[in-house]
C-alpha atoms as a PDB file:
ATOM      1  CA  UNK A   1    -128.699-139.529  81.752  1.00  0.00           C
ATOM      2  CA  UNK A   2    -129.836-142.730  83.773  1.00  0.00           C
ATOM      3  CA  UNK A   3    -133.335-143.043  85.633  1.00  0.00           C
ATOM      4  CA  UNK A   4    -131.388-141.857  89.140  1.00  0.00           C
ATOM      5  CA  UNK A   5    -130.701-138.700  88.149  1.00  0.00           C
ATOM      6  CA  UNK A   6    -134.176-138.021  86.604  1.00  0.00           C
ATOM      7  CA  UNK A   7    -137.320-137.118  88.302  1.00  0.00           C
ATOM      8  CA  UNK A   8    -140.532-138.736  86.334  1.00  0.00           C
ATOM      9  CA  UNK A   9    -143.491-135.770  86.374  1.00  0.00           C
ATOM     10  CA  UNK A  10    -145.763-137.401  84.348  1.00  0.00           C
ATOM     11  CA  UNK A  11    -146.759-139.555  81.324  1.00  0.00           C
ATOM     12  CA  UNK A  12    -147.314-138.516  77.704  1.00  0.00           C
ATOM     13  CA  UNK A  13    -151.026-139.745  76.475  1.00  0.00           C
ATOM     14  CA  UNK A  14    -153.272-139.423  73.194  1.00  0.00           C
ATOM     15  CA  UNK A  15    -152.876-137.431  70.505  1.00  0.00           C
ATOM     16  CA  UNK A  16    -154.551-133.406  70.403  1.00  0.00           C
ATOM     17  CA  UNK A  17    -155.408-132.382  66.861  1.00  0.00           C
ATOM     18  CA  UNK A  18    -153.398-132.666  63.981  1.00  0.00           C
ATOM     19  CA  UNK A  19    -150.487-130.261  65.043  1.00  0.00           C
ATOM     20  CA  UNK A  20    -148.731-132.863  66.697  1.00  0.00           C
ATOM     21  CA  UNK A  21    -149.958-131.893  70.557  1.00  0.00           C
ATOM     22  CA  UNK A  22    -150.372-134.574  72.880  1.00  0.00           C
ATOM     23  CA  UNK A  23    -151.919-134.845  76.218  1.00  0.00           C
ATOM     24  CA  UNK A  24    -149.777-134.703  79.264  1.00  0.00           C
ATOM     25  CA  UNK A  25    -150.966-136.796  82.353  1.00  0.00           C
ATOM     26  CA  UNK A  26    -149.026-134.883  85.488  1.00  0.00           C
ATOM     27  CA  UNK A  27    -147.906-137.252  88.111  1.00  0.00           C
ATOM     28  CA  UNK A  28    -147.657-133.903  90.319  1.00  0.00           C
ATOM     29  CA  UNK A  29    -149.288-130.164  91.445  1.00  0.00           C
ATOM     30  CA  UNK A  30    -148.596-126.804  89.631  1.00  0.00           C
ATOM     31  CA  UNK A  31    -147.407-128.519  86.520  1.00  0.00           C
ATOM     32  CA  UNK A  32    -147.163-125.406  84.603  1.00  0.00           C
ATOM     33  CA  UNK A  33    -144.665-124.781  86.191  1.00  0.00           C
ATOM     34  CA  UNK A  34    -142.913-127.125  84.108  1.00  0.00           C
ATOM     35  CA  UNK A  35    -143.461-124.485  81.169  1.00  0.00           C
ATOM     36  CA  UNK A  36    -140.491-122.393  82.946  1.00  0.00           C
ATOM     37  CA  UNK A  37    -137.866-125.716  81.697  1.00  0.00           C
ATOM     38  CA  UNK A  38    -136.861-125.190  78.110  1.00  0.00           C
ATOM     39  CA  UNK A  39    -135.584-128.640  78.107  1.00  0.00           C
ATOM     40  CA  UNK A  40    -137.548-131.770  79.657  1.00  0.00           C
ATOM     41  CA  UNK A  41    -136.156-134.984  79.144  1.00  0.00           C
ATOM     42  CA  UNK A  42    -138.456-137.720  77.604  1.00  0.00           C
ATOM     43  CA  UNK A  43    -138.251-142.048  78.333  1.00  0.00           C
ATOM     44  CA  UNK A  44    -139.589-145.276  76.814  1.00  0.00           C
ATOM     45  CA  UNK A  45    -138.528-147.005  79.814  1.00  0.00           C
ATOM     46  CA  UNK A  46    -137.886-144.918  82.574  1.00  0.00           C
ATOM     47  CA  UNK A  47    -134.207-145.607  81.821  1.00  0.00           C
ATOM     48  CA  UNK A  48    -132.981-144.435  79.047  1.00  0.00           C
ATOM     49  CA  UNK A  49    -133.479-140.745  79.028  1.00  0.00           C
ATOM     50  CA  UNK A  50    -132.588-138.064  76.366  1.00  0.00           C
ATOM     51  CA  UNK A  51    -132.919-134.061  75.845  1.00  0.00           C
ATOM     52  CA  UNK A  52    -136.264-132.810  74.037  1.00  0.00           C
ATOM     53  CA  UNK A  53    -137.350-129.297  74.183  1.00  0.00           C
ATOM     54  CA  UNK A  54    -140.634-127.991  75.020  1.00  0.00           C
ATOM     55  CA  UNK A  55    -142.678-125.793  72.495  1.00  0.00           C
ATOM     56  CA  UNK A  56    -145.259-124.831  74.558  1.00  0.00           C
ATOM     57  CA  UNK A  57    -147.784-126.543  77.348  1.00  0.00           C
ATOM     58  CA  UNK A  58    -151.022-125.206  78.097  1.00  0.00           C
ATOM     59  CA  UNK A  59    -154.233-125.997  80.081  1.00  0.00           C
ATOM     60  CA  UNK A  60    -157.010-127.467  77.737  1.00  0.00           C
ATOM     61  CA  UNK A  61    -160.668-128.583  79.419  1.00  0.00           C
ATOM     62  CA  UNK A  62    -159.495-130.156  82.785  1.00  0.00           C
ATOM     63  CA  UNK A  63    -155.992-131.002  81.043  1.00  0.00           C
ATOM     64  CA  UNK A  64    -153.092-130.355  79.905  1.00  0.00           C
ATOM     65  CA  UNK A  65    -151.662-130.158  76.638  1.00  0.00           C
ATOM     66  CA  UNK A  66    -148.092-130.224  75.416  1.00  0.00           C
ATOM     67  CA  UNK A  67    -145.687-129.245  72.242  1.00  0.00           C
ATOM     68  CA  UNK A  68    -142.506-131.011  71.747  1.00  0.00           C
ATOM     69  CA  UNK A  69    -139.759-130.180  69.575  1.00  0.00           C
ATOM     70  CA  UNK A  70    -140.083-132.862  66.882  1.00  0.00           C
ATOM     71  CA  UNK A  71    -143.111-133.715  67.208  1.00  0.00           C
ATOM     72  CA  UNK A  72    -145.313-131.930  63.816  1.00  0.00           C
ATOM     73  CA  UNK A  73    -147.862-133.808  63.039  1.00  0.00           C
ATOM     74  CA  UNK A  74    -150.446-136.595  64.445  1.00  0.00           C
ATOM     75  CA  UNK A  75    -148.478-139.346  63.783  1.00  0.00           C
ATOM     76  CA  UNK A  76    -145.498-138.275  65.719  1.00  0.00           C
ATOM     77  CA  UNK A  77    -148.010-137.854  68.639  1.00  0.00           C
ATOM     78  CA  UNK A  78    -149.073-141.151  68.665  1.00  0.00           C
ATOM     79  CA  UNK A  79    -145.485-142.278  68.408  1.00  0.00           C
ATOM     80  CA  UNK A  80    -144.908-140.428  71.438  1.00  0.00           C
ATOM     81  CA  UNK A  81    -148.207-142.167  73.157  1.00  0.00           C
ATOM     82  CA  UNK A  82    -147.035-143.129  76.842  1.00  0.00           C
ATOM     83  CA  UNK A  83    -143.599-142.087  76.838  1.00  0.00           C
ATOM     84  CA  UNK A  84    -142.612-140.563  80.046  1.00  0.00           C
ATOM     85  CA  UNK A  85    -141.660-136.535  81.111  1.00  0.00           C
ATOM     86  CA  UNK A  86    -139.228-135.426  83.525  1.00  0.00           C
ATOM     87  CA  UNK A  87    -136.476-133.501  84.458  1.00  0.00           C
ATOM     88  CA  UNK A  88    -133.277-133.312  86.815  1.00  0.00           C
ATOM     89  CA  UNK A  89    -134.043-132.833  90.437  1.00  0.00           C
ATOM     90  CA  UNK A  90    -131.523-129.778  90.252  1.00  0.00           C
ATOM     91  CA  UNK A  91    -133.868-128.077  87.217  1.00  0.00           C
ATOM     92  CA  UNK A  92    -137.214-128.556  89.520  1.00  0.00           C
ATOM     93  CA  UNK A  93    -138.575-126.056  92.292  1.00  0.00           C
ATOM     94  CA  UNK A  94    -137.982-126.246  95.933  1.00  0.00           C
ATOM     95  CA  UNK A  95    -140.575-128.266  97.486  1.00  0.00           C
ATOM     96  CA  UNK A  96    -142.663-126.726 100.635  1.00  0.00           C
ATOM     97  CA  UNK A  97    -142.287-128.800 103.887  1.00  0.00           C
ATOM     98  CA  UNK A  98    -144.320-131.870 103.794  1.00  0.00           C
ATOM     99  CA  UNK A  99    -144.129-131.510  99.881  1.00  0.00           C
ATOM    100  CA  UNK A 100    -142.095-134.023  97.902  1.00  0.00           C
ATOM    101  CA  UNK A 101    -141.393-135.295  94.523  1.00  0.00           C
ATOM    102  CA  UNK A 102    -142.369-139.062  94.221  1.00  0.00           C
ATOM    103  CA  UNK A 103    -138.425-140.169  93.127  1.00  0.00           C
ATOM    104  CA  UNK A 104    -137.661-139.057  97.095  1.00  0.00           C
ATOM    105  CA  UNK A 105    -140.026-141.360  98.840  1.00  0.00           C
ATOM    106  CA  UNK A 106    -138.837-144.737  96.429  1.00  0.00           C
ATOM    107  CA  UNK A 107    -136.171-146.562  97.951  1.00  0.00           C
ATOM    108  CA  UNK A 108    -137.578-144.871 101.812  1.00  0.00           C
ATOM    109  CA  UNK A 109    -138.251-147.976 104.570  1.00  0.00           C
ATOM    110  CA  UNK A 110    -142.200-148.029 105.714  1.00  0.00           C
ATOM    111  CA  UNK A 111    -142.779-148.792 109.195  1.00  0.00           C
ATOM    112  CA  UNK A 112    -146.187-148.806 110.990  1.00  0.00           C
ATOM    113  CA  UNK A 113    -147.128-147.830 114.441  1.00  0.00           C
ATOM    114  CA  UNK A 114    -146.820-151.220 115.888  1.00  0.00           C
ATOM    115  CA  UNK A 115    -142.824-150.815 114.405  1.00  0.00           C
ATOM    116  CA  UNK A 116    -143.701-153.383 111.790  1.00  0.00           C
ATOM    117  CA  UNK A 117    -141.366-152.947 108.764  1.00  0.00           C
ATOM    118  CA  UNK A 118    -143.813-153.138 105.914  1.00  0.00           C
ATOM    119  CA  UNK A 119    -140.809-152.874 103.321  1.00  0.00           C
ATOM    120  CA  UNK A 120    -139.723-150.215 101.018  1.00  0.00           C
ATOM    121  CA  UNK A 121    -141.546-148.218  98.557  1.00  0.00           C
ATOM    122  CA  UNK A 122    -140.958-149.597  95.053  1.00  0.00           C
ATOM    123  CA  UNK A 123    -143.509-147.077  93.191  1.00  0.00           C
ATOM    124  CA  UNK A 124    -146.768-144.974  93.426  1.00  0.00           C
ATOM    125  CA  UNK A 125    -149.692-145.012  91.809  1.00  0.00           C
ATOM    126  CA  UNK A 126    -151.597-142.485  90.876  1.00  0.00           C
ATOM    127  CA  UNK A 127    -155.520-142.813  91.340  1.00  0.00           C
ATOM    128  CA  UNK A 128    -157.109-139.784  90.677  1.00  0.00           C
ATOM    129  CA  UNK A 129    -158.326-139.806  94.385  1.00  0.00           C
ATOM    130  CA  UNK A 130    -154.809-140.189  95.701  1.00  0.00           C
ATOM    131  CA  UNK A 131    -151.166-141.755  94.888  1.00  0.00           C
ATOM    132  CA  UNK A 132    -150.673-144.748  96.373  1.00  0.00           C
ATOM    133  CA  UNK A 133    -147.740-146.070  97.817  1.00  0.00           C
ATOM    134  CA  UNK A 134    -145.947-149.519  96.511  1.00  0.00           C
ATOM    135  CA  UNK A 135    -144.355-150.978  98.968  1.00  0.00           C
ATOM    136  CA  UNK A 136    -142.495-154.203  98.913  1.00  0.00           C
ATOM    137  CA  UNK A 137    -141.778-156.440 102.170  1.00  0.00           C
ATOM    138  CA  UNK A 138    -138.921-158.741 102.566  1.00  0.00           C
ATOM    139  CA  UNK A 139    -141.425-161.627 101.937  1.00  0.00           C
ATOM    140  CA  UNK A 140    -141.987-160.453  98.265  1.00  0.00           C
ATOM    141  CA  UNK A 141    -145.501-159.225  99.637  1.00  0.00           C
ATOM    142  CA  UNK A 142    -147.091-155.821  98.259  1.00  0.00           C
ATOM    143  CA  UNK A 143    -148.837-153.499 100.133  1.00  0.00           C
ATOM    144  CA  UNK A 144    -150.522-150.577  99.198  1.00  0.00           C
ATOM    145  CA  UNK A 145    -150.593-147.817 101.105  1.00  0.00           C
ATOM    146  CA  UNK A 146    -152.717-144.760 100.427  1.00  0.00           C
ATOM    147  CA  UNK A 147    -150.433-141.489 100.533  1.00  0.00           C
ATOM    148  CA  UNK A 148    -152.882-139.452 102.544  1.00  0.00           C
ATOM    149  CA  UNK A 149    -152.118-137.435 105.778  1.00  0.00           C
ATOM    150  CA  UNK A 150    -154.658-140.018 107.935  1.00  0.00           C
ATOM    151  CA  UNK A 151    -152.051-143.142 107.026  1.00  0.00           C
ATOM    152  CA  UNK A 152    -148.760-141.247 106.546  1.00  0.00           C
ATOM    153  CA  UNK A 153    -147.914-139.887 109.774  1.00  0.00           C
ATOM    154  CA  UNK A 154    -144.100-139.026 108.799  1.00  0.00           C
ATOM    155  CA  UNK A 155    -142.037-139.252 105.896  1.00  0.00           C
ATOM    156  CA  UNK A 156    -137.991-138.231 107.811  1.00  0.00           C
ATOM    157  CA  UNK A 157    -136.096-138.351 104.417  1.00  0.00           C
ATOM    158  CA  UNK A 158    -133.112-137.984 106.682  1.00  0.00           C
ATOM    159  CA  UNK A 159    -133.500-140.935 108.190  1.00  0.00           C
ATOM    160  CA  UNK A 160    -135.282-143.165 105.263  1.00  0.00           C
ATOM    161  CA  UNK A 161    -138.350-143.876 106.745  1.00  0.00           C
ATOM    162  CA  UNK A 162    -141.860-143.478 106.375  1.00  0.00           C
ATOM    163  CA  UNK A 163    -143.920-143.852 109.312  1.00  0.00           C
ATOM    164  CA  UNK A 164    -147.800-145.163 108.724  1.00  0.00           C
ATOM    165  CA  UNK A 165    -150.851-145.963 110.102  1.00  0.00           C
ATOM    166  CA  UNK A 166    -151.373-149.477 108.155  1.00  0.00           C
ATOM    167  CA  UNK A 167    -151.573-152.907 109.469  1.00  0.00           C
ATOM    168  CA  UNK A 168    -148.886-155.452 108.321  1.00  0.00           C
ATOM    169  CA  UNK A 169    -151.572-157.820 107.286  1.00  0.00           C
ATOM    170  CA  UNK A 170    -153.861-154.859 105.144  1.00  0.00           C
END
C-alpha cells in the first residue's frame, strides 16, 4: 500500500522493558481507539507500508505503550525505534465537524484574510502545545502556521482551502 492511501497516526519511539513494548507518540486524540484495528500498518519512510498486527496498546504514565506482532524482545524494539503507525482512512472513525485527520489538510491551498495565497500545506508538526501547519509558497518560502482556532478561520475540504489569519510576510 503506498503513502496515499495511508493515514500516519503517530510515530513509534524508545523501547518499554524487555518484552519488546515500545512507546507510541500519537500524532492525534482518542488514540485508543486505535486498539479497536487488529491490523495497523507500520513505515520506515512514510512510503513503503506493510501489514503488522497489534498485540495490545495501553496507557502507561502520561503515555502510551504498544505490542506488535513480531516484536519479542528489546532489541526488536529498538529496531522498530521511529518507524511510523497508521492505517487506511476507510479502517479509521468518522471525524466530528471541525475534526480532521492531518493526511486531509496536506495538499489543501492556505489563503489569508487579505486573499494572499500563502501556498499549500506540505506537513504538520506536532509541538506539544499545538500542530503546526507547513506550508509551502510558490517562492519555495515556508511558513508556519499554528493550527489553532484564533489563526485557522476555515478549513472547506470541498473546496481545498484553508482560510487563516497569518500575514504573508510572518
Amino acid at each position: 500500500m503506498t503513502g496515499n492511501d495511508i493515514v500516519v497516526l503517530g510515530r513509534l519511539a524508545d523501547p518499554y522493558g524487555i518484552r519488546g513494548w515500545l512507546k507510541l507518540h500519537a500524532f492525534g486524540d482518542d488514540p485508543l481507539d486505535w486498539a479497536q484495528m487488529p491490523v495497523w500498518w507500520i513505515s520506515r519512510d512514510g512510503e513503503q507500508w506493510r501489514e503488522c498486527g497489534l498485540k495490545s496498546l495501553k496507557v502507561h504514565g502520561n503515555g502510551l505503550v504498544v505490542l506488535l506482532d513480531g516484536v519479542d524482545d528489546r532489541t526488536a524494539a529498538e529496531a522498530m525505534k521511529g518507524v511510523l503507525v497508521g492505517a487506511p482512512q476507510a479502517a479509521l472513525p468518522a471525524t466530528e465537524e471541525d475534526e480532521f485527520y492531518w493526511g486531509d489538510l496536506i495538499g489543501l491551498e492556505v489563503i489569508n484574510t487579505a486573499d494572499e495565497r500563502l501556498g499549500k500545506v506540505v506537513g504538520l508538526l506536532e509541538t506539544g502545545a499545538n500542530a503546526v501547519l507547513r506550508v509551502l509558497g510558490d517562492d519555495d518560502v515556508e511558513h508556519l502556521v499554528p493550527f489553532v482556532s484564533a489563526v485557522v478561520l476555515a478549513v472547506d475540504e470541498e473546496a481545498r482551502q484553508i482560510r487563516v489569519e497569518w500575514g504573508s510576510d510572518w
